[in-house]
N, C-alpha and C. Protein backbone atom coordinates (compact mmCIF):
# COMPACT_ATOMS: atom_id res chain seq x y z
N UNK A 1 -17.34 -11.25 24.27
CA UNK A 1 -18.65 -10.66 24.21
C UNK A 1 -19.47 -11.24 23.08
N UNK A 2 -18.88 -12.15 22.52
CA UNK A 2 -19.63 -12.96 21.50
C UNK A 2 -19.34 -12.55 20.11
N UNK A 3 -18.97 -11.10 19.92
CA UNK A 3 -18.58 -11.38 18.93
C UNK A 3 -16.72 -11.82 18.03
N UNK A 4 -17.55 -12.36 16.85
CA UNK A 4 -16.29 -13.40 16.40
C UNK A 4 -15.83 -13.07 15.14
N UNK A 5 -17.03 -12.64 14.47
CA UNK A 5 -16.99 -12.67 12.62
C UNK A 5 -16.25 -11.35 12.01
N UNK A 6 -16.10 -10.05 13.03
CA UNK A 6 -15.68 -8.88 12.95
C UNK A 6 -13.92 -9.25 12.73
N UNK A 7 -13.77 -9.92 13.45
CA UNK A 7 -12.16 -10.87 13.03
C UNK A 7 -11.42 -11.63 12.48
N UNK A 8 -12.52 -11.85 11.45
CA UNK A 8 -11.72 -12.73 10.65
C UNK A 8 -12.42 -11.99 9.37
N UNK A 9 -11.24 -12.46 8.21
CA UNK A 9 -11.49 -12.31 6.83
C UNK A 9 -12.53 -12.02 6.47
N UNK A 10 -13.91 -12.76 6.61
CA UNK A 10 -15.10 -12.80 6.01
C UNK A 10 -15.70 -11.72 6.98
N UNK A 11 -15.16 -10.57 7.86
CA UNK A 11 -16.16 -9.61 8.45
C UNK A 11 -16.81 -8.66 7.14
N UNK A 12 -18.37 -8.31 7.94
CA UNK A 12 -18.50 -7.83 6.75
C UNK A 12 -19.25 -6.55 7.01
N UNK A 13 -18.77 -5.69 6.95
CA UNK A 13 -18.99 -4.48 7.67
C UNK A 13 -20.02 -3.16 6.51
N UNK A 14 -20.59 -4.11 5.66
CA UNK A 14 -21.60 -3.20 4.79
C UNK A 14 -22.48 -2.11 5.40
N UNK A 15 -22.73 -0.88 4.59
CA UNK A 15 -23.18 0.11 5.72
C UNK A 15 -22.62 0.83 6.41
N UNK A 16 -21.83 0.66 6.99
CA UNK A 16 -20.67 1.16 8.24
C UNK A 16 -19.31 1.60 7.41
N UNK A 17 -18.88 0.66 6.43
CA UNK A 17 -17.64 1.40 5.63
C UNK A 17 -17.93 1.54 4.14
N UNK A 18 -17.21 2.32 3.01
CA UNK A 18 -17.43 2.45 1.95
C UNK A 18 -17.39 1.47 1.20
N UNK A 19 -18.33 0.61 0.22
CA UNK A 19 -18.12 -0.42 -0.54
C UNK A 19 -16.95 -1.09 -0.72
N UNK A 20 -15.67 -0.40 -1.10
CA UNK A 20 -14.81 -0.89 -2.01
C UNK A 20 -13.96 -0.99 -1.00
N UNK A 21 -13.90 -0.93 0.76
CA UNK A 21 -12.97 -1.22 1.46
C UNK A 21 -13.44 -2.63 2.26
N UNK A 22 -12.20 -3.07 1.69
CA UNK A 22 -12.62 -4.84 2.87
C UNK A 22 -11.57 -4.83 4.18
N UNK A 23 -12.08 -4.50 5.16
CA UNK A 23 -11.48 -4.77 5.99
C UNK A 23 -11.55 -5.46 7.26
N UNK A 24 -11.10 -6.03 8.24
CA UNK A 24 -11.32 -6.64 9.40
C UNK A 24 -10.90 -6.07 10.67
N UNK A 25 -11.05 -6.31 11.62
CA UNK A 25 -10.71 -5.43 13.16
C UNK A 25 -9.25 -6.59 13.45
N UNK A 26 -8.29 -5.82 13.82
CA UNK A 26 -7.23 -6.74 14.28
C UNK A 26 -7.24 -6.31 15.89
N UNK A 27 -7.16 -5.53 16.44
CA UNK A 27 -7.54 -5.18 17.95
C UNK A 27 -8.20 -4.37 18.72
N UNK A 28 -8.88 -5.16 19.33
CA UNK A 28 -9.57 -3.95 20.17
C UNK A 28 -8.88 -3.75 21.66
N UNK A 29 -8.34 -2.41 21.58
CA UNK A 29 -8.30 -2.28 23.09
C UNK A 29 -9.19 -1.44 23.89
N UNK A 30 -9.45 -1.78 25.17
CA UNK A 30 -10.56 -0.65 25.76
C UNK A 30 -10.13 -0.48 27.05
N UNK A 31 -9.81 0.99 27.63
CA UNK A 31 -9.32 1.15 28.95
C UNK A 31 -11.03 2.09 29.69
N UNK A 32 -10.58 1.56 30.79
CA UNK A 32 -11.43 1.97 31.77
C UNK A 32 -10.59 2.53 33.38
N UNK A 33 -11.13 3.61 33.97
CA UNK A 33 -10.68 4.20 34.94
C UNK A 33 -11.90 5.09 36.11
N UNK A 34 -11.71 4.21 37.08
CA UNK A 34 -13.14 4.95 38.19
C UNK A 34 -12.19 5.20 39.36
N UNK A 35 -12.75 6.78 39.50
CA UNK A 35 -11.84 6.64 41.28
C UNK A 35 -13.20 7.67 41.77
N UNK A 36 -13.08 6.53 43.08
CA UNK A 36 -14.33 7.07 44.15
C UNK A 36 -13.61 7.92 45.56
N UNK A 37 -14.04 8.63 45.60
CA UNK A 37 -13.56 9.78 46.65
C UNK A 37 -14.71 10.14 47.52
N UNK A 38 -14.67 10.55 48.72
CA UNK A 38 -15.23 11.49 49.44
C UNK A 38 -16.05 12.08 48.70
N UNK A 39 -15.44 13.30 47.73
CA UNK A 39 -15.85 14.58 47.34
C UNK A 39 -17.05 14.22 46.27
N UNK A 40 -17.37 12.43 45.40
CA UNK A 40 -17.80 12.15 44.35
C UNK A 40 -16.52 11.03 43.53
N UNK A 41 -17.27 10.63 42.56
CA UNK A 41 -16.33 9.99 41.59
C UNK A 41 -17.07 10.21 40.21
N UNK A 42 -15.20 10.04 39.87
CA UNK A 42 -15.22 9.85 38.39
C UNK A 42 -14.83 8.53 37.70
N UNK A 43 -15.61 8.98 36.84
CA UNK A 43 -14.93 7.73 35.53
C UNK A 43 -14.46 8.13 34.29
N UNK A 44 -13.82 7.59 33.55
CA UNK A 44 -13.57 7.85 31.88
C UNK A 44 -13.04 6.03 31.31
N UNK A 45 -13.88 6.24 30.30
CA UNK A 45 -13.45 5.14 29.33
C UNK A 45 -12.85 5.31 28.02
N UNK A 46 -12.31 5.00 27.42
CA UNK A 46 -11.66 4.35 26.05
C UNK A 46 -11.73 3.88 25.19
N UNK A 47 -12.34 3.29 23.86
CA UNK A 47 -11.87 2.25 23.40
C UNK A 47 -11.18 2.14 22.21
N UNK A 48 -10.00 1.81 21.45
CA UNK A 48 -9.64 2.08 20.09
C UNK A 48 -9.48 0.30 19.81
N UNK A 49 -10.03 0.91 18.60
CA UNK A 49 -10.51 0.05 17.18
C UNK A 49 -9.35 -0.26 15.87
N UNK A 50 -8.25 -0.63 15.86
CA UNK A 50 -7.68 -1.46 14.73
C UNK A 50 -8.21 -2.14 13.45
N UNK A 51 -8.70 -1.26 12.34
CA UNK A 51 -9.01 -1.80 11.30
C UNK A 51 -7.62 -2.20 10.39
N UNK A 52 -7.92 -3.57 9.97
CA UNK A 52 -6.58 -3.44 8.78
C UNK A 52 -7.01 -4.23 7.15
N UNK A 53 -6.98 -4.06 6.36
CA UNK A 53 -7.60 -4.48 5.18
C UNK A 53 -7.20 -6.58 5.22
N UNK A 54 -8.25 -6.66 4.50
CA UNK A 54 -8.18 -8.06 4.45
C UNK A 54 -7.41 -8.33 2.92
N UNK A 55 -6.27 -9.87 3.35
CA UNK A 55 -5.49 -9.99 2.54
C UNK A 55 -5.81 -11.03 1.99
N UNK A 56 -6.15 -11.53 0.77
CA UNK A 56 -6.53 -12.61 0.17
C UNK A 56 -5.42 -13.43 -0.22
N UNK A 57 -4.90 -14.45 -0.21
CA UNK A 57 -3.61 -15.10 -0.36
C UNK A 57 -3.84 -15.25 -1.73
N UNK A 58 -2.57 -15.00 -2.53
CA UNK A 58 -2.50 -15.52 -4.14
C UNK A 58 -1.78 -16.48 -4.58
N UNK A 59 -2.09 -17.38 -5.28
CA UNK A 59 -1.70 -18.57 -5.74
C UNK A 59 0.29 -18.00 -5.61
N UNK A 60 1.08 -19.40 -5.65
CA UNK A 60 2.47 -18.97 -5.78
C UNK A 60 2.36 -18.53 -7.64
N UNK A 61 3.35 -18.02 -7.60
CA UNK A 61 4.47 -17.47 -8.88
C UNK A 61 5.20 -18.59 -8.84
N UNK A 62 4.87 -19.26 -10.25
CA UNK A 62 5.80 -20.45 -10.43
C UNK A 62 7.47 -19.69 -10.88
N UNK A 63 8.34 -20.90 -10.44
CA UNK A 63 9.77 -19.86 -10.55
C UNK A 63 9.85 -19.97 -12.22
N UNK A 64 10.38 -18.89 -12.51
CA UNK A 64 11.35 -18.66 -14.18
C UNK A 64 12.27 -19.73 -14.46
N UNK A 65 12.42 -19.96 -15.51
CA UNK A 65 13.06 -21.47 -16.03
C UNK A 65 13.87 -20.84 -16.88
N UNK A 66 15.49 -21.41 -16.70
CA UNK A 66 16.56 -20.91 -17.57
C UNK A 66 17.35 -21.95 -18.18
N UNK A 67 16.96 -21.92 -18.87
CA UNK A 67 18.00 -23.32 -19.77
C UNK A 67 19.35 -22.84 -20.19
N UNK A 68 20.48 -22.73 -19.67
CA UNK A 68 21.74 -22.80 -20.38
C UNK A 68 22.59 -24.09 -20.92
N UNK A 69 22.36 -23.70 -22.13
CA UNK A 69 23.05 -24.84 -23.09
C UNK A 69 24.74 -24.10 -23.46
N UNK A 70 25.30 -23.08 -23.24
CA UNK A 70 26.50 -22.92 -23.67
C UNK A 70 27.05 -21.78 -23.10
N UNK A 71 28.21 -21.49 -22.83
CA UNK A 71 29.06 -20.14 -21.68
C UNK A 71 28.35 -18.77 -22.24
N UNK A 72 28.07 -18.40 -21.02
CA UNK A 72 28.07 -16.65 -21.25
C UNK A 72 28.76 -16.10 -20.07
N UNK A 73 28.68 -14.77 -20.33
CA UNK A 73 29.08 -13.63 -19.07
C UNK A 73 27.72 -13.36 -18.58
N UNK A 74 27.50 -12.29 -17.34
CA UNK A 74 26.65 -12.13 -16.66
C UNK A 74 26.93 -11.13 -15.44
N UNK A 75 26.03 -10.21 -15.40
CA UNK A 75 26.20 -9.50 -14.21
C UNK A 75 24.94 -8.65 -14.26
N UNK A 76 25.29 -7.94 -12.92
CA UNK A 76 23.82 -7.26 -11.76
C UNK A 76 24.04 -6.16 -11.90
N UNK A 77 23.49 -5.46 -12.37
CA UNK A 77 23.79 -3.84 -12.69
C UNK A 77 22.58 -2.73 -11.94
N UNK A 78 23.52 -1.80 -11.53
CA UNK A 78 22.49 -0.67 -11.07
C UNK A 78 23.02 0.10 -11.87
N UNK A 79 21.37 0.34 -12.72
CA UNK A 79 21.71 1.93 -13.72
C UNK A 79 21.55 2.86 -13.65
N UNK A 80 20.97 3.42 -12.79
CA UNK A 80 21.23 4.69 -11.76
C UNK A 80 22.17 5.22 -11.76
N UNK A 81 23.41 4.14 -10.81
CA UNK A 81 24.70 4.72 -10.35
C UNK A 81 25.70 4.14 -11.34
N UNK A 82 25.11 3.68 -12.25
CA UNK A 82 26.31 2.71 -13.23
C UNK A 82 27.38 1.83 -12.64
N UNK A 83 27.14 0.95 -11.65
CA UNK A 83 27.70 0.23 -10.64
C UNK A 83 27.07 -0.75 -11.03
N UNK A 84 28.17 -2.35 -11.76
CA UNK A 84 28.48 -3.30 -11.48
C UNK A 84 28.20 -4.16 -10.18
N UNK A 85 27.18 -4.92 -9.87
CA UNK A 85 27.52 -5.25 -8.06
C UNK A 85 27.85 -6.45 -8.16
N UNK A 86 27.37 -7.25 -9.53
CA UNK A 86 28.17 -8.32 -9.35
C UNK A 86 28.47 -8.92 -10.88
N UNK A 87 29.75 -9.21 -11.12
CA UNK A 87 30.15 -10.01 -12.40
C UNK A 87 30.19 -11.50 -12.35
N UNK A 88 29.88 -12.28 -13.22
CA UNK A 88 30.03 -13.84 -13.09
C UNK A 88 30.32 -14.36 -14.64
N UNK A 89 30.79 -15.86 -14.42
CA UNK A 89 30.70 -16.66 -16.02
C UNK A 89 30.15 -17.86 -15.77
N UNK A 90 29.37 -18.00 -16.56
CA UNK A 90 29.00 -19.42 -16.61
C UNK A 90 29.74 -20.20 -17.95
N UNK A 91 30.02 -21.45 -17.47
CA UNK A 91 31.26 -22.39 -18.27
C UNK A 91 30.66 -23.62 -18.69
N UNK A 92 29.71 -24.16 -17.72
CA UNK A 92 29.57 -25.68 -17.85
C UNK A 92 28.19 -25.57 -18.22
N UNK A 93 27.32 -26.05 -19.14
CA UNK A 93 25.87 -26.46 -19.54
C UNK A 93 25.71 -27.71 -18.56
């Protein structure tokens, strides 16, 4: 039906939603139903609207840098349950 811009990222729906929400339409569905009879007909229509906030991609998280120069111990702890889940050693620099 022509429109396009309501779907992507840059929709811009000022007026219609509160400032501070950015969001875009992810689906529209719309049902329709006519039954013609003798007696008359009916119809009823539908349509629901899928808003979902727009996600701006963020640069990566460069990974953490670990220099081991000499042996340690090491392990994964939950302190909650005071459970060990995993023990290790490191030996070789």
């Amino acid at each position: 039906m022509g429109v396009k811009s309501a779907f992507k990222n840059k929709a811009d729906f000022k007026g219609i939603l509160a400032d501070n929400l950015n969001l875009t339409i992810s689906e529209v569905v719309h049902k329709a139903f006519i039954e013609v009879e003798e007696e008359g007909t009916t119809a009823a229509v539908a349509t629901d609207v899928s808003l979902v906030p727009v996600v701006r991609p963020h640069p990566p998280i460069p990974p953490a840098l670990f220099h081991a120069d000499h042996p340690f111990l090491f392990y994964l702890r939950l302190n909650k349950l005071g459970i060990n889940f995993f023990v290790g050693r490191y030996v070789s620099p």
